[in-house]
C-alpha atoms as a PDB file:
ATOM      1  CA  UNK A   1     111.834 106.330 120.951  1.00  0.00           C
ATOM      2  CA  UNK A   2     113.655 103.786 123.259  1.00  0.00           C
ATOM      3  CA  UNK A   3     111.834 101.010 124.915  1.00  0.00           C
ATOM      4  CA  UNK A   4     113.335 101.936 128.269  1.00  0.00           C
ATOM      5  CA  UNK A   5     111.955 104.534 130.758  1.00  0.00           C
ATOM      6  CA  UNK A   6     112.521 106.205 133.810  1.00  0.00           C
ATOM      7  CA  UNK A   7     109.354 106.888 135.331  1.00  0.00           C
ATOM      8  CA  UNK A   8     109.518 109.551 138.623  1.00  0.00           C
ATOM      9  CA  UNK A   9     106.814 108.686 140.795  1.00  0.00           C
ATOM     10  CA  UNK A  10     105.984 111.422 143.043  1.00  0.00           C
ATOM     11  CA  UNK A  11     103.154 112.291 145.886  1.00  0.00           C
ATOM     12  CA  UNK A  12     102.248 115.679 143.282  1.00  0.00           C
ATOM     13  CA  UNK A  13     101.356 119.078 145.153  1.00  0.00           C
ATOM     14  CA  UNK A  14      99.213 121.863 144.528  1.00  0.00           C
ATOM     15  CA  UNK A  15     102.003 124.789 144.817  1.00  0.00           C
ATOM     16  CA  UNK A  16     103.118 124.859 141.233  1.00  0.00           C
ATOM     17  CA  UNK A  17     106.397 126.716 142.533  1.00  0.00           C
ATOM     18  CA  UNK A  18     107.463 124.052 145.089  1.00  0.00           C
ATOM     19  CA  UNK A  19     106.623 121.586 142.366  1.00  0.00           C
ATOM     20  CA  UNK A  20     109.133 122.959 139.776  1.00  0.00           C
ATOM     21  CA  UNK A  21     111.923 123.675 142.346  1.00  0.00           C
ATOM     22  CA  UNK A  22     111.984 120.075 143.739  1.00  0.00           C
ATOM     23  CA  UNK A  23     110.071 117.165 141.652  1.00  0.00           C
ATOM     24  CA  UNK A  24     110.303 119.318 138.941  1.00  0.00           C
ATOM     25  CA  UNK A  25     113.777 119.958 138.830  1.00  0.00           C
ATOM     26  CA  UNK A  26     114.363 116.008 139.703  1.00  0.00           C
ATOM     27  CA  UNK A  27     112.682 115.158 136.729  1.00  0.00           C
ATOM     28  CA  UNK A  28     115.047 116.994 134.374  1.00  0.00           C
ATOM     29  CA  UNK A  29     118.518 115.363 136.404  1.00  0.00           C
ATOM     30  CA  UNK A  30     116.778 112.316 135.711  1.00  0.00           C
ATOM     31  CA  UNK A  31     116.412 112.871 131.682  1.00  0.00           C
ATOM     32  CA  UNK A  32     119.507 114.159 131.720  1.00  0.00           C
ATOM     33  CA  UNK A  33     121.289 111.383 134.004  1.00  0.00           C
ATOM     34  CA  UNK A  34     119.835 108.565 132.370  1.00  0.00           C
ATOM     35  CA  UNK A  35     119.536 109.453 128.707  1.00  0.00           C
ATOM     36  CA  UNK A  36     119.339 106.184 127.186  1.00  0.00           C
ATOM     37  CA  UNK A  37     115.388 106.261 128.859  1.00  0.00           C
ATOM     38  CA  UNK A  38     112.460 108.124 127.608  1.00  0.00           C
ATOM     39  CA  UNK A  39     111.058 109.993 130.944  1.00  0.00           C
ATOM     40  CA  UNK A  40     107.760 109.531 132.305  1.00  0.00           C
ATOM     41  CA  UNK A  41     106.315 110.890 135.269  1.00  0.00           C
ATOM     42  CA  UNK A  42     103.226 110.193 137.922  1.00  0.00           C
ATOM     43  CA  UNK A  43     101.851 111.634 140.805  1.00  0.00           C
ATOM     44  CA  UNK A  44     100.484 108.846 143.338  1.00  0.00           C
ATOM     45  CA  UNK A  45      98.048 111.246 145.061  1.00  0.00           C
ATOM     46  CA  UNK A  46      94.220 110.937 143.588  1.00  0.00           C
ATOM     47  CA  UNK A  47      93.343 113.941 145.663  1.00  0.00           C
ATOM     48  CA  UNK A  48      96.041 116.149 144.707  1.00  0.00           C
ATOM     49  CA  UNK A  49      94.983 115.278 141.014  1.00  0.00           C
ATOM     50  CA  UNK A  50      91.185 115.605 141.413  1.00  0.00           C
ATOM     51  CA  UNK A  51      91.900 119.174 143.152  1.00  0.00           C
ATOM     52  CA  UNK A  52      94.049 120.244 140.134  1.00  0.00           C
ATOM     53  CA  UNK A  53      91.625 118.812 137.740  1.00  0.00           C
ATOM     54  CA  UNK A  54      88.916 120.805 139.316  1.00  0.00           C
ATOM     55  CA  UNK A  55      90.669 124.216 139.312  1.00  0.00           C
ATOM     56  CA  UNK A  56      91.296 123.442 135.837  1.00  0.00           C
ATOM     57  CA  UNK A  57      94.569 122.561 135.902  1.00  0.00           C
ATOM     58  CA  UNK A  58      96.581 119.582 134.296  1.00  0.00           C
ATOM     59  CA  UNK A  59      98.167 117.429 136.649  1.00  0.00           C
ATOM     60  CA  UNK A  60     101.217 114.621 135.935  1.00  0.00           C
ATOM     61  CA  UNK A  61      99.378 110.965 135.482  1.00  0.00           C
ATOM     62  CA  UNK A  62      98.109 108.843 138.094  1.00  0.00           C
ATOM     63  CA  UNK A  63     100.529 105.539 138.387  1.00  0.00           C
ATOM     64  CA  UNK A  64      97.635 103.823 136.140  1.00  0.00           C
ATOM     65  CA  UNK A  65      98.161 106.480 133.686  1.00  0.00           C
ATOM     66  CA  UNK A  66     101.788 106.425 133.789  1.00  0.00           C
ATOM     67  CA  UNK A  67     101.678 102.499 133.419  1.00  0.00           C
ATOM     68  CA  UNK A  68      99.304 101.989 130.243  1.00  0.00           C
ATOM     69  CA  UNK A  69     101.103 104.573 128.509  1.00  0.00           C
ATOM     70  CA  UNK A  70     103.999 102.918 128.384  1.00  0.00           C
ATOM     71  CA  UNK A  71     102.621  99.559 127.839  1.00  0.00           C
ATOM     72  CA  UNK A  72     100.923 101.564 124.466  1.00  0.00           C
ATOM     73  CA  UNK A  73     104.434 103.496 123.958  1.00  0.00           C
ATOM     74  CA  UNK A  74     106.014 100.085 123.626  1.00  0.00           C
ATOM     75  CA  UNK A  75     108.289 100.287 126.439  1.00  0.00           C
ATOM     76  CA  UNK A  76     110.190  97.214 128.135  1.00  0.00           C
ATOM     77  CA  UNK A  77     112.130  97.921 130.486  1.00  0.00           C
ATOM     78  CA  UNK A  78     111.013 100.333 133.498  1.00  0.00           C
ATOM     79  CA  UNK A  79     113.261 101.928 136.018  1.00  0.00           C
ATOM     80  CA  UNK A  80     111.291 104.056 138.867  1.00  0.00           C
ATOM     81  CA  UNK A  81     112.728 106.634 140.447  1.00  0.00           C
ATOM     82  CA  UNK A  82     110.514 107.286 143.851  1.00  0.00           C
ATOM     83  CA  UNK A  83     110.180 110.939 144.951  1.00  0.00           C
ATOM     84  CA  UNK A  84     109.056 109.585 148.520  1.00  0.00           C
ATOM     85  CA  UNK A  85     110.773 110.138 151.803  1.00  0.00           C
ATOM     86  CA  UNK A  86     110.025 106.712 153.162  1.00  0.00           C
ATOM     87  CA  UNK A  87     108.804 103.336 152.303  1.00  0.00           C
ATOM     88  CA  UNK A  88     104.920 104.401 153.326  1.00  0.00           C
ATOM     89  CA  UNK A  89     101.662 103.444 151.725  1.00  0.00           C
ATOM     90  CA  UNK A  90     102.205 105.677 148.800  1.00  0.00           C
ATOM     91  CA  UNK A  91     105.726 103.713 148.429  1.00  0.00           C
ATOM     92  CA  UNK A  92     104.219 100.176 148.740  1.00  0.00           C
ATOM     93  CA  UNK A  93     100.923 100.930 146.394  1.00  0.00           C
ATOM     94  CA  UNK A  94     103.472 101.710 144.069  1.00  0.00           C
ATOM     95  CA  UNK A  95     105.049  98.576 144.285  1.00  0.00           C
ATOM     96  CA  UNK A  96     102.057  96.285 144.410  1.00  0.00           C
ATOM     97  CA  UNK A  97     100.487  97.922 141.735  1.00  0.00           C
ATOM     98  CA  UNK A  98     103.791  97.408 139.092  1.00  0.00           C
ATOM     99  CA  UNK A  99     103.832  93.918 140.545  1.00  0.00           C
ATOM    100  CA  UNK A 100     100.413  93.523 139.503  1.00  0.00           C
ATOM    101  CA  UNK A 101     101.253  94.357 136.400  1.00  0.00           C
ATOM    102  CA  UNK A 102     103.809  91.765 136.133  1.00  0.00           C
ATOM    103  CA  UNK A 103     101.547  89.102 136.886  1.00  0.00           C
ATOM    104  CA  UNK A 104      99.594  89.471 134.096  1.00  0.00           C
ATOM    105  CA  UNK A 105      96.823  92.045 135.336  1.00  0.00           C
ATOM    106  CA  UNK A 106      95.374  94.806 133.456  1.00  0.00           C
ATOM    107  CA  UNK A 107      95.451  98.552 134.036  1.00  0.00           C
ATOM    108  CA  UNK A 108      92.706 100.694 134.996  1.00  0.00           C
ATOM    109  CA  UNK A 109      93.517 103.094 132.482  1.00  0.00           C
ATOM    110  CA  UNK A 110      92.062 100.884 129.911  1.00  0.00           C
ATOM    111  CA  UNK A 111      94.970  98.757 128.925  1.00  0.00           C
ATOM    112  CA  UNK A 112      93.130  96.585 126.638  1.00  0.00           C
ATOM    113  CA  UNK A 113      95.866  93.357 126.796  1.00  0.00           C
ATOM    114  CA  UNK A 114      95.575  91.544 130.069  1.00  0.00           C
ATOM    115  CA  UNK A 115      98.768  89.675 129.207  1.00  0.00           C
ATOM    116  CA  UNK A 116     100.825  93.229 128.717  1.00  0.00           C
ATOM    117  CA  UNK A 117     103.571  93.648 130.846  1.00  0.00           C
ATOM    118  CA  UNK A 118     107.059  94.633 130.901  1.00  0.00           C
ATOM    119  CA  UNK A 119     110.315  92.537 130.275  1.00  0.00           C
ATOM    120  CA  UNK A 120     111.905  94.388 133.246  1.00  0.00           C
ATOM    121  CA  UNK A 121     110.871  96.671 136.252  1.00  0.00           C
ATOM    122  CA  UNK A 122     113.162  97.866 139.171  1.00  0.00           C
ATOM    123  CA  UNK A 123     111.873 100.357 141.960  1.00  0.00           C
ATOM    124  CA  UNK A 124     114.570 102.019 143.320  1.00  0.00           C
ATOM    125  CA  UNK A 125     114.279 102.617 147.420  1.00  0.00           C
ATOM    126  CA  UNK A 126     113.099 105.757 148.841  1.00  0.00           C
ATOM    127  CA  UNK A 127     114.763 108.576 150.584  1.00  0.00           C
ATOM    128  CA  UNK A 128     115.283 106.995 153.776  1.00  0.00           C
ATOM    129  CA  UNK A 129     115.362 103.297 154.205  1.00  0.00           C
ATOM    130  CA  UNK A 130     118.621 101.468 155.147  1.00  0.00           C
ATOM    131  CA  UNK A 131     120.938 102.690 157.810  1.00  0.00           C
ATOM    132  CA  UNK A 132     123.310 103.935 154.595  1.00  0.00           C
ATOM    133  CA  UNK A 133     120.277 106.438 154.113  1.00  0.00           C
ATOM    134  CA  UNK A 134     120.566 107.491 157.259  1.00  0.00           C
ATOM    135  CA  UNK A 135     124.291 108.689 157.145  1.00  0.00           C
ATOM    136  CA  UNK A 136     123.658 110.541 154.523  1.00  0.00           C
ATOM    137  CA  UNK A 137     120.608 112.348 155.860  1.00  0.00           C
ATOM    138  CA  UNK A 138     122.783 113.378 158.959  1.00  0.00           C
ATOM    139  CA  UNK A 139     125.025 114.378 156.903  1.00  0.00           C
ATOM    140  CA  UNK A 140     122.938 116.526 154.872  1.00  0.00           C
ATOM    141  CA  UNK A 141     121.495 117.944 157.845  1.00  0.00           C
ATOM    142  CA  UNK A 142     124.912 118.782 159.612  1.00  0.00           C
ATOM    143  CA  UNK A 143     126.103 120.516 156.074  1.00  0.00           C
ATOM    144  CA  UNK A 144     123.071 122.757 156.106  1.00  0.00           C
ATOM    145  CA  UNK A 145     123.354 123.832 159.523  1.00  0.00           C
ATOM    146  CA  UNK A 146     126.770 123.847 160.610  1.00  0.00           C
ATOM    147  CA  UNK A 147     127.490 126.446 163.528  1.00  0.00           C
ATOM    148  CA  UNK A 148     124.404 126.671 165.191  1.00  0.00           C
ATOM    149  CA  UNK A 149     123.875 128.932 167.734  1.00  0.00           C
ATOM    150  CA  UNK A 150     123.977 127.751 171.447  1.00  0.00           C
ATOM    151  CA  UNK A 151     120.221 129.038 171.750  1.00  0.00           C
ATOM    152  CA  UNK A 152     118.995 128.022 168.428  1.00  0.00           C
ATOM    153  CA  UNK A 153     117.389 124.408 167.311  1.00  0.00           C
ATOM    154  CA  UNK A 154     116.400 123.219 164.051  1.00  0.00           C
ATOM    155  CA  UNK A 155     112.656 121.461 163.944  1.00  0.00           C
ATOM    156  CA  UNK A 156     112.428 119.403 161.271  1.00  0.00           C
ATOM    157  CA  UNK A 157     108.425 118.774 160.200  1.00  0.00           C
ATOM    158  CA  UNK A 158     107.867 115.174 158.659  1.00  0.00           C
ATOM    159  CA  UNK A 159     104.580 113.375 157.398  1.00  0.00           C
ATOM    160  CA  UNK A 160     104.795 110.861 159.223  1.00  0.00           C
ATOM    161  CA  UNK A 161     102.003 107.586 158.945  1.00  0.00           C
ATOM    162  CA  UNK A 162      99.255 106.700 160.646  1.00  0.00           C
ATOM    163  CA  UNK A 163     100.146 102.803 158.732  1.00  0.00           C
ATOM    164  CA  UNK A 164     102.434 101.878 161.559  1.00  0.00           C
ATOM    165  CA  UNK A 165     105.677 102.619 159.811  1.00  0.00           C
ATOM    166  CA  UNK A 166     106.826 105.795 161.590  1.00  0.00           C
ATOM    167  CA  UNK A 167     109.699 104.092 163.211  1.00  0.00           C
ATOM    168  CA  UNK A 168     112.171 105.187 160.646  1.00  0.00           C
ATOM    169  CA  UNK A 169     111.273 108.906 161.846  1.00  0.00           C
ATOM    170  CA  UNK A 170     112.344 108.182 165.726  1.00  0.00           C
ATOM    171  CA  UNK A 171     115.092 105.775 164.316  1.00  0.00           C
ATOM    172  CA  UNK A 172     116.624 109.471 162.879  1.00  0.00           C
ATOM    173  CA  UNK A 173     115.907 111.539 165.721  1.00  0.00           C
ATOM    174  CA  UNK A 174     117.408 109.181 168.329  1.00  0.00           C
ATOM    175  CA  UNK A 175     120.531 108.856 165.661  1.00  0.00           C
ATOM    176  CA  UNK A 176     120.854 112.807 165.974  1.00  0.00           C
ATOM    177  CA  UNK A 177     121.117 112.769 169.782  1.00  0.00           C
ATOM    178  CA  UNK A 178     123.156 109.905 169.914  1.00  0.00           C
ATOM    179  CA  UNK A 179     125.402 111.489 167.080  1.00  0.00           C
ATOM    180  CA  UNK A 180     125.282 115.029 169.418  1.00  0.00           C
ATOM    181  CA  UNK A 181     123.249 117.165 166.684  1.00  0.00           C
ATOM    182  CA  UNK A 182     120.608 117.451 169.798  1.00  0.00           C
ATOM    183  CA  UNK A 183     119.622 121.172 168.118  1.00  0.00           C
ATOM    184  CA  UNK A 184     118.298 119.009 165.177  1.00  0.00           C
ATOM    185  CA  UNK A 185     114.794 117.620 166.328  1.00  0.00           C
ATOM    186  CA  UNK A 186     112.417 115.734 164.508  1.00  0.00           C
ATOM    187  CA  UNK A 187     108.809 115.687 164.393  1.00  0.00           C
ATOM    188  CA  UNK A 188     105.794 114.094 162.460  1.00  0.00           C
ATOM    189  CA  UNK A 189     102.130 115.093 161.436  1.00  0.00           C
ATOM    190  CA  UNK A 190     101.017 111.546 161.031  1.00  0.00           C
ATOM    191  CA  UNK A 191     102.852 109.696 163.484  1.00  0.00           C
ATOM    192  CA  UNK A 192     101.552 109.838 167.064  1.00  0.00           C
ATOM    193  CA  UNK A 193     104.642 108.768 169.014  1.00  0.00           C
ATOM    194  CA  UNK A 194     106.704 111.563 166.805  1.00  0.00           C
ATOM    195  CA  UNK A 195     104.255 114.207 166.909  1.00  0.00           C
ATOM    196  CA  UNK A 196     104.099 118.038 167.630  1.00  0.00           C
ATOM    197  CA  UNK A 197     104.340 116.418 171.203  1.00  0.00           C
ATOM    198  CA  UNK A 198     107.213 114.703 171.173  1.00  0.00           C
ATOM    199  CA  UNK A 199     109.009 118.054 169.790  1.00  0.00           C
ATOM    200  CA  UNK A 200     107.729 120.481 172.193  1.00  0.00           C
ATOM    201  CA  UNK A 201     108.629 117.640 174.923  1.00  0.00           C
ATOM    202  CA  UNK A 202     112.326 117.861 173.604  1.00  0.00           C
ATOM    203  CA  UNK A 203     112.464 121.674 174.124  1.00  0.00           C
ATOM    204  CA  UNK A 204     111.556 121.020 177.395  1.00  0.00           C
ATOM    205  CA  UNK A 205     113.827 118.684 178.084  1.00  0.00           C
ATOM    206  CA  UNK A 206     116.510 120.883 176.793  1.00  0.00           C
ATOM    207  CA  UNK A 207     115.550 123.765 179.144  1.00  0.00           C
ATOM    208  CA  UNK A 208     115.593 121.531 181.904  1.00  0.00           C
ATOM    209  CA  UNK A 209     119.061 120.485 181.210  1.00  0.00           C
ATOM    210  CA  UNK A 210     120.093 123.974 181.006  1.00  0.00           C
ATOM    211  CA  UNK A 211     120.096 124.668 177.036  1.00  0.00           C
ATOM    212  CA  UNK A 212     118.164 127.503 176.882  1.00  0.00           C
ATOM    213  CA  UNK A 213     116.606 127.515 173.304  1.00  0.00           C
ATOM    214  CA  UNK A 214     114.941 130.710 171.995  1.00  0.00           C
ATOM    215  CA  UNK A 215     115.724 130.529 168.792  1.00  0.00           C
ATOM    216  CA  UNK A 216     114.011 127.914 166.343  1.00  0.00           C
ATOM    217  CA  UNK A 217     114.404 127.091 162.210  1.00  0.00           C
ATOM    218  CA  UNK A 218     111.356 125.311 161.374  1.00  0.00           C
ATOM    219  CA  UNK A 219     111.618 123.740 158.078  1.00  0.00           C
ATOM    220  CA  UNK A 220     109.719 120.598 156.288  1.00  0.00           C
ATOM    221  CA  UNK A 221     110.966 116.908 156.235  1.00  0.00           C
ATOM    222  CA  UNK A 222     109.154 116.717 152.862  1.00  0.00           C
ATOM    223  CA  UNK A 223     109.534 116.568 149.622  1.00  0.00           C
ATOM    224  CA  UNK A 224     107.648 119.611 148.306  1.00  0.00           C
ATOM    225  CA  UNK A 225     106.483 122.375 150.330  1.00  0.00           C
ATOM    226  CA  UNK A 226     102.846 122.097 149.756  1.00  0.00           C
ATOM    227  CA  UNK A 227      99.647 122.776 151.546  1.00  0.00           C
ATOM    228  CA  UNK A 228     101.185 120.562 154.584  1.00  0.00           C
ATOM    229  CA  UNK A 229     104.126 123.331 154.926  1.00  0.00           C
ATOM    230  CA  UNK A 230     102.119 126.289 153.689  1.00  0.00           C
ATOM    231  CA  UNK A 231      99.356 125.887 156.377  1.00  0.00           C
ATOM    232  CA  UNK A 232      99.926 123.147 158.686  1.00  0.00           C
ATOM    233  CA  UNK A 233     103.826 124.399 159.760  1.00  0.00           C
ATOM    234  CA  UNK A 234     104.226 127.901 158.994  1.00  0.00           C
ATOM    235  CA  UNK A 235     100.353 128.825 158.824  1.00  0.00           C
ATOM    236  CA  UNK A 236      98.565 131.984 160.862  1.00  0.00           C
ATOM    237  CA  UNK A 237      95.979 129.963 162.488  1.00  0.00           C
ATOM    238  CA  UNK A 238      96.301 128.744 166.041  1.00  0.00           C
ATOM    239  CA  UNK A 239      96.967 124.893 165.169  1.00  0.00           C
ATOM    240  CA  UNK A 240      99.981 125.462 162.924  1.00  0.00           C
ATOM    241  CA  UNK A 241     103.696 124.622 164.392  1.00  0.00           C
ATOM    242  CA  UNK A 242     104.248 128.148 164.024  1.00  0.00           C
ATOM    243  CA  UNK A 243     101.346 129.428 165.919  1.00  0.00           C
ATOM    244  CA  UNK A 244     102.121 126.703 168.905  1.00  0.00           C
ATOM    245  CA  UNK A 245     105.504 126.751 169.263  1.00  0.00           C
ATOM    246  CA  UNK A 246     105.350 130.925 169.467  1.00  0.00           C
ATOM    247  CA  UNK A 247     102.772 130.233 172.304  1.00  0.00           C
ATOM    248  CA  UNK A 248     105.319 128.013 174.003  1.00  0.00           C
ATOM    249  CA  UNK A 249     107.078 131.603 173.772  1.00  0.00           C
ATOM    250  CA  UNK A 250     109.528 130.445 170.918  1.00  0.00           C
ATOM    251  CA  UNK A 251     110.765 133.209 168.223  1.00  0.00           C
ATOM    252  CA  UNK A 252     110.187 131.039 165.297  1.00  0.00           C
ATOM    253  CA  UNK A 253     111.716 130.919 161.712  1.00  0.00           C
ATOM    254  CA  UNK A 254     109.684 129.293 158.934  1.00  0.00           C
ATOM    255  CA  UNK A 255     111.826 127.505 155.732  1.00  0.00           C
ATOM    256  CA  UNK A 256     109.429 127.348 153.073  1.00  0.00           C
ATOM    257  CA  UNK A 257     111.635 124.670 151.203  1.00  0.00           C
ATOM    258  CA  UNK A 258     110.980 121.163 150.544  1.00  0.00           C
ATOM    259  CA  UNK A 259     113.868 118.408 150.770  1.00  0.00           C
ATOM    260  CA  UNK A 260     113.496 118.042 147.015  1.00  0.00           C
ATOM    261  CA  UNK A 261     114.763 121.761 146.198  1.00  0.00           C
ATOM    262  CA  UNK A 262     118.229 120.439 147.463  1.00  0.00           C
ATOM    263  CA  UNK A 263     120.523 119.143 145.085  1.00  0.00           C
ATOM    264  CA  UNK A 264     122.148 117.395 147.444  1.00  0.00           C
ATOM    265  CA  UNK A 265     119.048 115.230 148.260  1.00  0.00           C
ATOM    266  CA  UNK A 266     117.805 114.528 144.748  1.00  0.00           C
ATOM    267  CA  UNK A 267     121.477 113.219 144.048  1.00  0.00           C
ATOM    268  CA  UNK A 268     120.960 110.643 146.728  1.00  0.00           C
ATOM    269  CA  UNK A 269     117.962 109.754 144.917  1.00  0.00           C
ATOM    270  CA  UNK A 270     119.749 109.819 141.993  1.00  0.00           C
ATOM    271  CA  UNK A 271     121.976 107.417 143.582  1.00  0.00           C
ATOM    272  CA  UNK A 272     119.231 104.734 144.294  1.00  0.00           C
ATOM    273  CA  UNK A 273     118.085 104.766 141.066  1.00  0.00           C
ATOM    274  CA  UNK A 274     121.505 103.432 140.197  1.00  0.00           C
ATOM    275  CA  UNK A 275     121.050 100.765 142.435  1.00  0.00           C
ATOM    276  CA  UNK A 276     123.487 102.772 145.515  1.00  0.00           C
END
């Protein structure tokens, strides 16, 4: 076995589906990209594990996992590839916890040497986190959608924080006006300024300035299309995006596909791992 890994560091989700078309299929470019590395993978979300574990399911490791394993496996030299959108709190924990590490302290998965660590760590950025990152987002978004219909908009649903770091969200959607790709909006769960609000505000706006929309894609700004996508966008009940937006007297299109089931987007990430 090699002493170097690549360890993909995800959020985990409960649709199995979504989790082999995106993280899934990220894991295996990864192996296959960076074959000098033995490949490890963790899912950052305790809940997401505890809910599998319950069901009785097996999910990926927790981070802690993930880390003593590799101390035990005898590896030196970590790169990790993060399957996150945006430097949030999943992102940073990440971080602080290898750093940790580094320093000397032990894991909570019972690593029993407090002065284990690794000769080398790198955590490649996120998705979206330098103005680069943004080019290329636009960019994926205009190849997906070229030719839209005068009438039709695309509403892109993100997480979004409640950790005060949402700004990269309205940093994109202002960039997509100001680049004219106005039938691209953005929106957040998390992120009060970017919120359901804030999108339905938009098509107002739009109708006011005489673009008639009727028409919308709704699709995830996520990773995986999990429970968030499943129920919270395209769900039946009255709260969903779905459910609102058709009472706003929308005809409304659900994507059930996370960013992560693009090739395009898990080359960029690709890409960061190589230090791009």
């Amino acid at each position: 076995m090699s002493d170097k890994a690549i360890l993909v560091a995800s959020f985990g989700t409960l649709q199995e589906d979504s989790q082999r078309r995106s993280i899934g299929a990220l894991e295996t470019e990864a192996a296959a990209f960076f074959s000098d590395r033995t490949l490890y993978r963790a899912w950052t979300s305790a809940f997401i594990r505890k809910r599998l574990l319950s069901s009785g399911r097996t999910p990926a490791a927790s981070t802690e996992e993930a880390i003593a394993r590799m101390l035990r496996d005898g590896i030196r030299d970590v790169l990790v590839l993060p399957a996150f959108v945006f430097e949030g709190k999943e992102y940073r924990d990440l971080c602080t916890r290898f750093a940790d590490i580094q320093k000397g302290e032990k894991t909570k998965a019972g690593n029993s040497s407090a002065s284990a660590k690794f000769e080398k760590v790198r955590i490649a950025r996120p998705l979206l986190s330098s103005g680069a990152d943004l080019d290329d987002i636009i960019r994926f978004l205009t190849d997906s959608f070229p030719g839209r219909e005068d009438d039709e908009a695309v509403i892109l649903m993100g997480h979004g924080t409640t950790y005060g770091l949402g700004g990269i969200y309205s940093t994109l959607d202002r960039e997509l006006e100001k680049r004219g790709l106005q039938n691209i909006m953005l929106g957040t769960i998390d992120s009060p300024e970017i919120g359901f609000d804030h999108v339905l505000s938009e098509l107002q706006t739009a109708a006011k300035n005489g673009r008639h929309i009727h028409h919308l894609i709704l699709m995830p700004f996520l990773m995986t299309a999990g429970n968030h996508v499943i129920v919270d966008m395209a769900g039946n009940q009255p709260d969903s995006w779905k459910s609102r937006l058709e009472s706003a007297g929308y005809e409304v299109t659900c994507v059930l596909q996370g960013l992560g089931e693009s090739e395009a987007i898990r080359r960029l990430l690709i890409r960061h791992a190589l230090g791009k």
